[in-house]
Protein backbone atom coordinates (compact mmCIF):
# COMPACT_ATOMS: atom_id res chain seq x y z
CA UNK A 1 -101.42 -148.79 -48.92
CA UNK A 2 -102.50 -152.51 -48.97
CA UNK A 3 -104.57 -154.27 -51.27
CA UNK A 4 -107.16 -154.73 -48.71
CA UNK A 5 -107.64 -150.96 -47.93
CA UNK A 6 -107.89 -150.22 -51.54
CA UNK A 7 -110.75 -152.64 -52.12
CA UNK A 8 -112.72 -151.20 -49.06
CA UNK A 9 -112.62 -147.83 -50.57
CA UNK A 10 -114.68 -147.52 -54.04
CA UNK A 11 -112.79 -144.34 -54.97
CA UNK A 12 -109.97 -145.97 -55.17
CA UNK A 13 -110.37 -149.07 -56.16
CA UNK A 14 -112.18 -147.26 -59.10
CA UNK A 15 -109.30 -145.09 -59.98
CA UNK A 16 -107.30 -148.68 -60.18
CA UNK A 17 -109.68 -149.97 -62.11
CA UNK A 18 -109.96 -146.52 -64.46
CA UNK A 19 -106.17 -146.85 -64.54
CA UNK A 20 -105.33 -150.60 -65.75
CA UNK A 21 -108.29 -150.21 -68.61
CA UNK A 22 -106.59 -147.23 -69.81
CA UNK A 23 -103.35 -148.82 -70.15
CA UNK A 24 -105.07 -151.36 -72.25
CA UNK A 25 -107.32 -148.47 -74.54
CA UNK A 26 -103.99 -146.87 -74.87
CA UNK A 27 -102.09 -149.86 -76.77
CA UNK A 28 -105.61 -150.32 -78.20
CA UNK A 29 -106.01 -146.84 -79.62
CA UNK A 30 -102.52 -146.45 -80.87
CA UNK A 31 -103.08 -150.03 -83.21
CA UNK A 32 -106.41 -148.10 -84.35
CA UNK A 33 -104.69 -144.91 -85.81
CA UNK A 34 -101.70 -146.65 -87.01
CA UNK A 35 -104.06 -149.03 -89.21
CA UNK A 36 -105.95 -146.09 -89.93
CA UNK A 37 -103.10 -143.79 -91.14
CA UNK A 38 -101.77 -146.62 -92.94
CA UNK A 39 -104.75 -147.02 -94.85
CA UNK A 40 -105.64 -143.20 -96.24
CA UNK A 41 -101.86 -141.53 -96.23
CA UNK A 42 -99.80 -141.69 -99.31
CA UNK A 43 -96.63 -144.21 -98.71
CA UNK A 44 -93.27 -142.79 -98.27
CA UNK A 45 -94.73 -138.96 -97.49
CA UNK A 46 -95.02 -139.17 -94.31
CA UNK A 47 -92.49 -139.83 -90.37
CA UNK A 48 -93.19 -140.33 -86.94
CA UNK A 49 -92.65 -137.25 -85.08
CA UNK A 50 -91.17 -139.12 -82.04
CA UNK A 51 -90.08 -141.93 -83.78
CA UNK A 52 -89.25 -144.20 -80.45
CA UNK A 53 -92.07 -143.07 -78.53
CA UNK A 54 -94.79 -145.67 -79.48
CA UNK A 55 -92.75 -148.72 -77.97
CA UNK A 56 -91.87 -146.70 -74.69
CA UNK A 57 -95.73 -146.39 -74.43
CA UNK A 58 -96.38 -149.70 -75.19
CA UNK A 59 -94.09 -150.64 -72.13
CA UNK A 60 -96.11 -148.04 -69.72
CA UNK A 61 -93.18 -145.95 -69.10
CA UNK A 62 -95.46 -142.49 -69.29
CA UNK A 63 -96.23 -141.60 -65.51
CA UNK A 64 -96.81 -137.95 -65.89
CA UNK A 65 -97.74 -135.02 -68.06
CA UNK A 66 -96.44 -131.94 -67.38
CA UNK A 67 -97.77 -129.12 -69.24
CA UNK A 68 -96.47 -125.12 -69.07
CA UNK A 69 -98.01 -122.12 -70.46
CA UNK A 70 -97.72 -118.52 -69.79
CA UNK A 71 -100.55 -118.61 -67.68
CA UNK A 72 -98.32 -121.11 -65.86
CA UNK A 73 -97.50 -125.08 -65.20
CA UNK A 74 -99.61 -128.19 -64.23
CA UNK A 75 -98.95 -131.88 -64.13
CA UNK A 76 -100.67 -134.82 -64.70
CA UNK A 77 -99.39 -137.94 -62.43
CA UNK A 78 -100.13 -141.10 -62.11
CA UNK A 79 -100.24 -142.42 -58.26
CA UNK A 80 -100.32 -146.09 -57.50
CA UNK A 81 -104.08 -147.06 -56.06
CA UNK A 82 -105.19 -143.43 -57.16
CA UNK A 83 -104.77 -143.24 -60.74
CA UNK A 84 -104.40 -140.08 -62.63
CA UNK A 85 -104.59 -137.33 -60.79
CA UNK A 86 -103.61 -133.72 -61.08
CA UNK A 87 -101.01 -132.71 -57.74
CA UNK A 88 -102.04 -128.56 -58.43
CA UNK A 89 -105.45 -129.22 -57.54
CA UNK A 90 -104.68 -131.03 -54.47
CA UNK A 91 -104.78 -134.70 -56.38
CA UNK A 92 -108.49 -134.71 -58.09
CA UNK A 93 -108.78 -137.77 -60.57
CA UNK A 94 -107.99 -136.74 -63.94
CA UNK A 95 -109.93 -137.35 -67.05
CA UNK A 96 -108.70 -140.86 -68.05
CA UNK A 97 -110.10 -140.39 -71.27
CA UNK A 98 -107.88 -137.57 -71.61
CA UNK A 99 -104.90 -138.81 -70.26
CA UNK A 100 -104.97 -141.65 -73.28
CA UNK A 101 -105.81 -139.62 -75.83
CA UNK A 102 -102.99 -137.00 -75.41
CA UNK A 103 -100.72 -140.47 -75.21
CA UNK A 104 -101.36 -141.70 -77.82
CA UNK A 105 -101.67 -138.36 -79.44
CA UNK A 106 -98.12 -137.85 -78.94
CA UNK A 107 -97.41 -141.55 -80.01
CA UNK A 108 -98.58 -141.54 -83.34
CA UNK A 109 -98.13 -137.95 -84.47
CA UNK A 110 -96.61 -138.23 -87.99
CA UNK A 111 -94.91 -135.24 -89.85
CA UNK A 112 -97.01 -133.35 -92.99
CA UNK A 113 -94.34 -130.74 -94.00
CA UNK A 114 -91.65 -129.06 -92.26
CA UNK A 115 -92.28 -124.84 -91.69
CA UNK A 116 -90.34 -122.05 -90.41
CA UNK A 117 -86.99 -122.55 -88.60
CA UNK A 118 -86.58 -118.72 -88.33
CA UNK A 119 -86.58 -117.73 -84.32
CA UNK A 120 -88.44 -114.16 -85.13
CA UNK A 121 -91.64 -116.33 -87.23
CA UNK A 122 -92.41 -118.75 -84.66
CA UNK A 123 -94.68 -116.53 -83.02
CA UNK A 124 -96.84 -116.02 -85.85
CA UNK A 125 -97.96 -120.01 -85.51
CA UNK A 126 -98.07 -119.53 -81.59
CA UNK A 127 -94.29 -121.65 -81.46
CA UNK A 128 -92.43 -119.19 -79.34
CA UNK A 129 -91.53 -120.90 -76.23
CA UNK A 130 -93.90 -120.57 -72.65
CA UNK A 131 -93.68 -118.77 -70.07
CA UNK A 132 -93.14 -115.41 -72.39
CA UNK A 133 -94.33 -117.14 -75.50
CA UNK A 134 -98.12 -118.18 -76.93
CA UNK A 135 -97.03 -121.70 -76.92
CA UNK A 136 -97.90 -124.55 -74.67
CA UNK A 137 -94.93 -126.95 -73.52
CA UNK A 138 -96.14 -130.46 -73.10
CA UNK A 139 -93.46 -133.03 -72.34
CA UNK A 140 -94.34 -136.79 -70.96
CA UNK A 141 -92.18 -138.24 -68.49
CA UNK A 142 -91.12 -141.59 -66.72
CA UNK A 143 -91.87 -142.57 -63.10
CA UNK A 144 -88.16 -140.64 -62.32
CA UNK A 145 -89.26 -137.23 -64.08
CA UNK A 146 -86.81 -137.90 -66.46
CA UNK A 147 -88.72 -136.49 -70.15
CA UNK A 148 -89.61 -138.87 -72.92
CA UNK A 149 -90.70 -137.03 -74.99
CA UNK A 150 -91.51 -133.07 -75.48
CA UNK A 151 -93.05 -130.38 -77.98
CA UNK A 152 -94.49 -127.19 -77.96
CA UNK A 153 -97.65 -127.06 -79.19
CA UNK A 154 -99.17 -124.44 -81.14
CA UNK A 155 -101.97 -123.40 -83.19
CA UNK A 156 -104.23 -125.92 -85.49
CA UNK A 157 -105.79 -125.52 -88.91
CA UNK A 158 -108.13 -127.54 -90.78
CA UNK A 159 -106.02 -130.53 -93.05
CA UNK A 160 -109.64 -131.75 -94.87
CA UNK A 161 -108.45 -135.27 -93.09
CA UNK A 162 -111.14 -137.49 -94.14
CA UNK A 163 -110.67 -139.54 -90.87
CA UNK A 164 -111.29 -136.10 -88.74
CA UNK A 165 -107.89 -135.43 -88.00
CA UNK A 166 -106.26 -131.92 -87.36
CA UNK A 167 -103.20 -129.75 -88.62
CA UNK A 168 -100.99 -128.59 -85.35
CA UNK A 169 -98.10 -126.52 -85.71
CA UNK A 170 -95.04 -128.27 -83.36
CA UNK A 171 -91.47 -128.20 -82.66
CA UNK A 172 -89.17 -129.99 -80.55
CA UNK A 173 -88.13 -127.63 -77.52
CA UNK A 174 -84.82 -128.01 -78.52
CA UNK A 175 -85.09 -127.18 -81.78
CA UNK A 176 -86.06 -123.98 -83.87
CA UNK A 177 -87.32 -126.02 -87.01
CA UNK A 178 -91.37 -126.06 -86.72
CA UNK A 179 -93.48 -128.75 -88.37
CA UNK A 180 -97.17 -129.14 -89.13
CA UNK A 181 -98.03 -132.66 -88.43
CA UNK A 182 -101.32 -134.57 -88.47
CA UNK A 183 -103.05 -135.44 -84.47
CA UNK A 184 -106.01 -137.57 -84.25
CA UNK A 185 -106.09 -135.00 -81.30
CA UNK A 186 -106.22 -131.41 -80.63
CA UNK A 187 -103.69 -131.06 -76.89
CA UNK A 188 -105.17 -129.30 -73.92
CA UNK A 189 -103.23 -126.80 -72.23
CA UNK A 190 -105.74 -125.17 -69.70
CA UNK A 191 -106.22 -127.07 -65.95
CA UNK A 192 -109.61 -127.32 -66.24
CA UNK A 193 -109.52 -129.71 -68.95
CA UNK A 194 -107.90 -132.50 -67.60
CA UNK A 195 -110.34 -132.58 -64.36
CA UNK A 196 -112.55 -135.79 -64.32
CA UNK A 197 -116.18 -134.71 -64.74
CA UNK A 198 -118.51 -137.16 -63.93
CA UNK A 199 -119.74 -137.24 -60.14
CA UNK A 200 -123.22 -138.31 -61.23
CA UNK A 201 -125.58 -139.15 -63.62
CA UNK A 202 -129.30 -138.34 -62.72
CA UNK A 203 -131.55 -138.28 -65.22
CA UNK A 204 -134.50 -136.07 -64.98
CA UNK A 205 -137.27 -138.99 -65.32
CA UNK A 206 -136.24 -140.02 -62.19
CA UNK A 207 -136.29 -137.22 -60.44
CA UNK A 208 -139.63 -136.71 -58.22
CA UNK A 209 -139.10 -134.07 -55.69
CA UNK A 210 -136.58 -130.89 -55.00
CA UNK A 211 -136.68 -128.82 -52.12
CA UNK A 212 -134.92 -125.50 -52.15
CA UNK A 213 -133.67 -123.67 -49.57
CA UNK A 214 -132.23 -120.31 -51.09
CA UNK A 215 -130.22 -118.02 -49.10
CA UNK A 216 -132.09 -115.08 -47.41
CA UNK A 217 -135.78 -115.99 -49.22
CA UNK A 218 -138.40 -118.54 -48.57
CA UNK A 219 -137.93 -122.44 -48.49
CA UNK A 220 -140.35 -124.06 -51.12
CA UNK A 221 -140.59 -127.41 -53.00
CA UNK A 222 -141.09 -128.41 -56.82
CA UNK A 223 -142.73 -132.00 -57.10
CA UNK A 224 -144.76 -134.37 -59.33
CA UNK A 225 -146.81 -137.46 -58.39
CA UNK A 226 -145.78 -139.67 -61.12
CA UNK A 227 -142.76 -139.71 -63.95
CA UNK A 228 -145.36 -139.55 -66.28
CA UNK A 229 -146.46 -135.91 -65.28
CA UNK A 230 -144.70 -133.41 -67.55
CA UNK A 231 -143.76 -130.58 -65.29
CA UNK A 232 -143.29 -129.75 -61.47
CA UNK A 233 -145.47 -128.14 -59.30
CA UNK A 234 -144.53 -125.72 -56.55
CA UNK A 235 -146.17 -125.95 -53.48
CA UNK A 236 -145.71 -123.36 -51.82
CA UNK A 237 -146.62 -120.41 -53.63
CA UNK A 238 -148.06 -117.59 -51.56
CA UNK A 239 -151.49 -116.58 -51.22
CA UNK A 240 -153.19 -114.51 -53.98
CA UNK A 241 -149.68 -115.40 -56.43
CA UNK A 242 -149.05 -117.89 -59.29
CA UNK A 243 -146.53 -119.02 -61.27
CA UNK A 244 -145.15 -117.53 -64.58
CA UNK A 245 -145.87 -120.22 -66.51
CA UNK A 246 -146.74 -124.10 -65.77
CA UNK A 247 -143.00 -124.88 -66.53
CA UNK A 248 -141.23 -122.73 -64.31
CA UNK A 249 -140.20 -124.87 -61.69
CA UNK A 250 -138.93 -127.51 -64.46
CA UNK A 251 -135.61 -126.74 -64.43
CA UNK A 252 -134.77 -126.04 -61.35
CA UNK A 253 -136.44 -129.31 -60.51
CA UNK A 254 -134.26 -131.56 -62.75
CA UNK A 255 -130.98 -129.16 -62.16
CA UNK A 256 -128.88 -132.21 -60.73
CA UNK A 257 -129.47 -134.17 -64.10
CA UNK A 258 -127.33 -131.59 -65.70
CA UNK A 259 -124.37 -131.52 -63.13
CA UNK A 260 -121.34 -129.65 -64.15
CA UNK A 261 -118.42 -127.48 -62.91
CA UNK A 262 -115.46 -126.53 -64.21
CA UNK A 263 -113.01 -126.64 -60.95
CA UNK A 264 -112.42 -128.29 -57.74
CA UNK A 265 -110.46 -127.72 -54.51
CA UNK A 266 -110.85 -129.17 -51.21
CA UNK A 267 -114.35 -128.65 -49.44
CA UNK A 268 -112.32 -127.26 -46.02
CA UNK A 269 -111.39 -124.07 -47.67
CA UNK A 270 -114.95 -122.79 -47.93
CA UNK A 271 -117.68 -122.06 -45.40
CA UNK A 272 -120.73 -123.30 -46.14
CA UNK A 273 -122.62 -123.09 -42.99
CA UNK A 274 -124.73 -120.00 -45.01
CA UNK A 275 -124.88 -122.09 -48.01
CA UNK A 276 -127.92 -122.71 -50.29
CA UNK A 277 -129.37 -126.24 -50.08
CA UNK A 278 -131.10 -127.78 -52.76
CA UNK A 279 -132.81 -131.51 -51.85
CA UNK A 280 -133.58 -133.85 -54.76
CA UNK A 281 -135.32 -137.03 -54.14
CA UNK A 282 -136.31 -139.59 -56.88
CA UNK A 283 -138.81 -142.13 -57.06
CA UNK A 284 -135.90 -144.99 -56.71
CA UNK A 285 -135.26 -143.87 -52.98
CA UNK A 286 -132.11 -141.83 -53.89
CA UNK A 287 -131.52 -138.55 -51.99
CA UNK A 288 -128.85 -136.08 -53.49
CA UNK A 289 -127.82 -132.91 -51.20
CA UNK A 290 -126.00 -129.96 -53.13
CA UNK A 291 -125.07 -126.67 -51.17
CA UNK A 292 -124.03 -123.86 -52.91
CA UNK A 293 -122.41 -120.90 -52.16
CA UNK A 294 -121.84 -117.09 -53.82
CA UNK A 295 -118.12 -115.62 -53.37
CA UNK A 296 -116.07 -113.15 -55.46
CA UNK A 297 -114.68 -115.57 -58.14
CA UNK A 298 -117.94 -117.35 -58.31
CA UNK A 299 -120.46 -120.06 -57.61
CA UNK A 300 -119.38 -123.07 -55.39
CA UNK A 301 -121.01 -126.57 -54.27
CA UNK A 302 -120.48 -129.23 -52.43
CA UNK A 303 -122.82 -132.82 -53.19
CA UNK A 304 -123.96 -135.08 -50.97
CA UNK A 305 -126.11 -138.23 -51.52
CA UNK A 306 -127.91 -141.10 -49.20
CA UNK A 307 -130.63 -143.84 -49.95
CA UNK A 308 -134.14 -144.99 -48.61
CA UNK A 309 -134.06 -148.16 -46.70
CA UNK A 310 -134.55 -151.29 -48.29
CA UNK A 311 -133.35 -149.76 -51.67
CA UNK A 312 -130.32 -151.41 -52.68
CA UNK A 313 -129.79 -149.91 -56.21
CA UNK A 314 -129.75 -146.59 -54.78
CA UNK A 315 -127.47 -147.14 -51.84
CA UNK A 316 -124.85 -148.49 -54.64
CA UNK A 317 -125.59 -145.41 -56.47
CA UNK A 318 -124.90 -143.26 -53.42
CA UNK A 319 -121.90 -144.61 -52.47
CA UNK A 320 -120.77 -144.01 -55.92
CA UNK A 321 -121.74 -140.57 -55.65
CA UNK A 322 -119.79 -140.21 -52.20
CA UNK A 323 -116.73 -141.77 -53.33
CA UNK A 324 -116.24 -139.27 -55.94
CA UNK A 325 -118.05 -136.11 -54.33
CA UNK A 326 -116.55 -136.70 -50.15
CA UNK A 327 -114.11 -133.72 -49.54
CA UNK A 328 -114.45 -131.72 -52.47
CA UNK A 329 -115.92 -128.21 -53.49
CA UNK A 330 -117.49 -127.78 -57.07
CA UNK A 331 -117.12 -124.09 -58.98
CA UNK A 332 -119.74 -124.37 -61.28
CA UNK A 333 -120.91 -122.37 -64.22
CA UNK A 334 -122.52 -119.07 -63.28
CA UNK A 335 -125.55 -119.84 -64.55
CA UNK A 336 -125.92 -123.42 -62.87
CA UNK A 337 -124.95 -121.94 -59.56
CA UNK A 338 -127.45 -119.28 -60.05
CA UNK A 339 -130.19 -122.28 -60.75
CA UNK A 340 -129.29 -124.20 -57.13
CA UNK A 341 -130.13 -121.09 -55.26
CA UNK A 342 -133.50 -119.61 -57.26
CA UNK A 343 -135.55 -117.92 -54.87
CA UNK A 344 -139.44 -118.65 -55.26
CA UNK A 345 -140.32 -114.90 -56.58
CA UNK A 346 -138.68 -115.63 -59.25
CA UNK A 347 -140.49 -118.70 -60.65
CA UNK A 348 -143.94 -116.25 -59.98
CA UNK A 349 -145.97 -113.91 -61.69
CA UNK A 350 -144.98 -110.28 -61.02
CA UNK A 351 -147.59 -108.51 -58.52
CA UNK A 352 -149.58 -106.03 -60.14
CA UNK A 353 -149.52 -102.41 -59.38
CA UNK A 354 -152.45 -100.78 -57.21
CA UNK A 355 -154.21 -98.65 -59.45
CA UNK A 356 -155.16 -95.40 -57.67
């Protein structure tokens, strides 16, 4: 890919971006704890845990993350002109954030005690070795998969570190000998971690009008004239009903300021020609589109957005939006993926029974 293709695409250019400041914050954030660690542990009582790894780092010799558990193995890889991404869920961004602190995690672990070497006890400290074992594998490797450096990882405990730092029970993979050192960092193990979660930020005072279109129930629309006005109003409640309560429509209305999901995969492998649309307009000109879906392992969305004409701030915004959102599904938490698909009844005032 050449350098002008990656500037014409903000995704990607993004991710570069994302990537090269998190090189820096690494080297950064390593100096920080080192200074720190310096400053509050005892001299002489203390090792590095990998004592070669920080200057590897410091060259930028990390390219992946590969993690293994019994619930099975992921990676973490860095692409050039994409960034971080995770190749088991078809190459979404990874959390950069994430991606340094687990780096520099590993670089400046330092050594509080050594524990059991017996085989039979490392279970009890969740050491025994993945894919039969409790423990979580985590090795960081160069550009040619060759490791650099590798632990299992198991359980925490509270150390009363004055600078916030935990306990975590570790051994080399190699090695029977278990150690409890001191992490500015507790290590993630679990997929869903490591996903990059912003797509978009959309706060509620912005937000003037929603139109939902639940599945298999009436279309209606939650609005307000001004920012100023406190809560939504529906309008289109039927004749002779009301709402529960002057607030029910709020949160439904202002759902997309509280975006979140916890998985994505490719929009292609779902159908969403029955899905659930829900239409949020704000007062800036910006239009965001998310379509939701119900199937057996749960709640799914895709996200859409466009601008007014004439509104420049907004288009920016909706590129943004697009650059992150184009191509992928969303799971989201059930009880956000129940919100994008609220039927009107439910926002209204039961209907009373006839009396005979």
């Amino acid at each position: 890919m050449n350098l002008n293709t990656l500037l014409q695409d903000p995704r990607r250019r993004n991710l570069a971006i994302l990537a090269a400041v998190a090189a820096v914050l690494v080297l950064l954030a390593i100096l920080a704890v080192r200074v720190e660690q310096r400053e509050v542990a005892p001299r002489d009582t203390t090792q590095s845990f990998f004592p070669n790894l920080e200057e590897r780092v410091r060259k930028g010799e990390v390219a992946r993350i590969h993690v293994q558990t019994r619930k099975g193995a992921f990676d973490i890889a860095f692409k050039p002109y994409r960034g971080w991404v995770i190749p088991q869920r078809n190459d979404y961004p990874a959390s950069v954030d994430l991606v340094r602190q687990t780096i520099v995690g590993f670089a400046v672990l330092t050594t509080i005690e050594p524990k059991t070497a017996r085989p039979d006890w490392l279970g009890y400290v969740n050491l025994d070795a993945p894919p039969k074992g409790h423990g979580a594998l985590m090795t960081l490797m160069d550009e040619h998969g060759n490791a650099i450096a590798s632990m299992i990882v198991g359980k925490s405990v509270d150390i009363g570190d004055p600078d916030g730092s935990v306990g975590i029970f570790v051994r080399k993979p190699d090695s029977d000998q278990s150690w409890l050192v001191k992490s500015p960092v507790e290590f993630k193990s679990d997929p869903s971690d490591w996903i990059e979660k912003s797509v978009m930020t959309v706060d509620r005072a912005r937000i003037a009008e929603t139109d939902v279109d639940p599945v298999g129930a009436a279309s209606y629309e939650a609005r307000r004239e001004s920012a100023r006005d406190p809560d939504f109003a529906v309008t289109d409640v039927p004749a002779g009903r009301e709402l529960a309560d002057p607030t029910a429509a709020d949160g439904i209305a202002a759902a997309i300021s509280n975006f979140a999901f916890v998985d994505a995969r490719p929009a292609k492998d779902f159908d969403f020609g029955d899905a659930a649309r829900f239409i949020t307009k704000t007062f800036d000109g910006l239009t965001v589109t998310v379509e939701t879906l119900k199937r057996d392992d749960g709640y799914w969305a895709t996200v859409s957005a466009e601008a007014a004409a004439g509104r420049p701030d907004a288009a920016r915004e909706a590129r943004e939006i697009n650059a992150h959102a184009n191509g992928w599904a969303y799971k989201l938490p059930d009880a956000e993926g129940q919100l994008f698909m609220t039927p009107l009844d439910s926002l209204l005032k039961p209907i009373a029974a006839k009396t005979p």
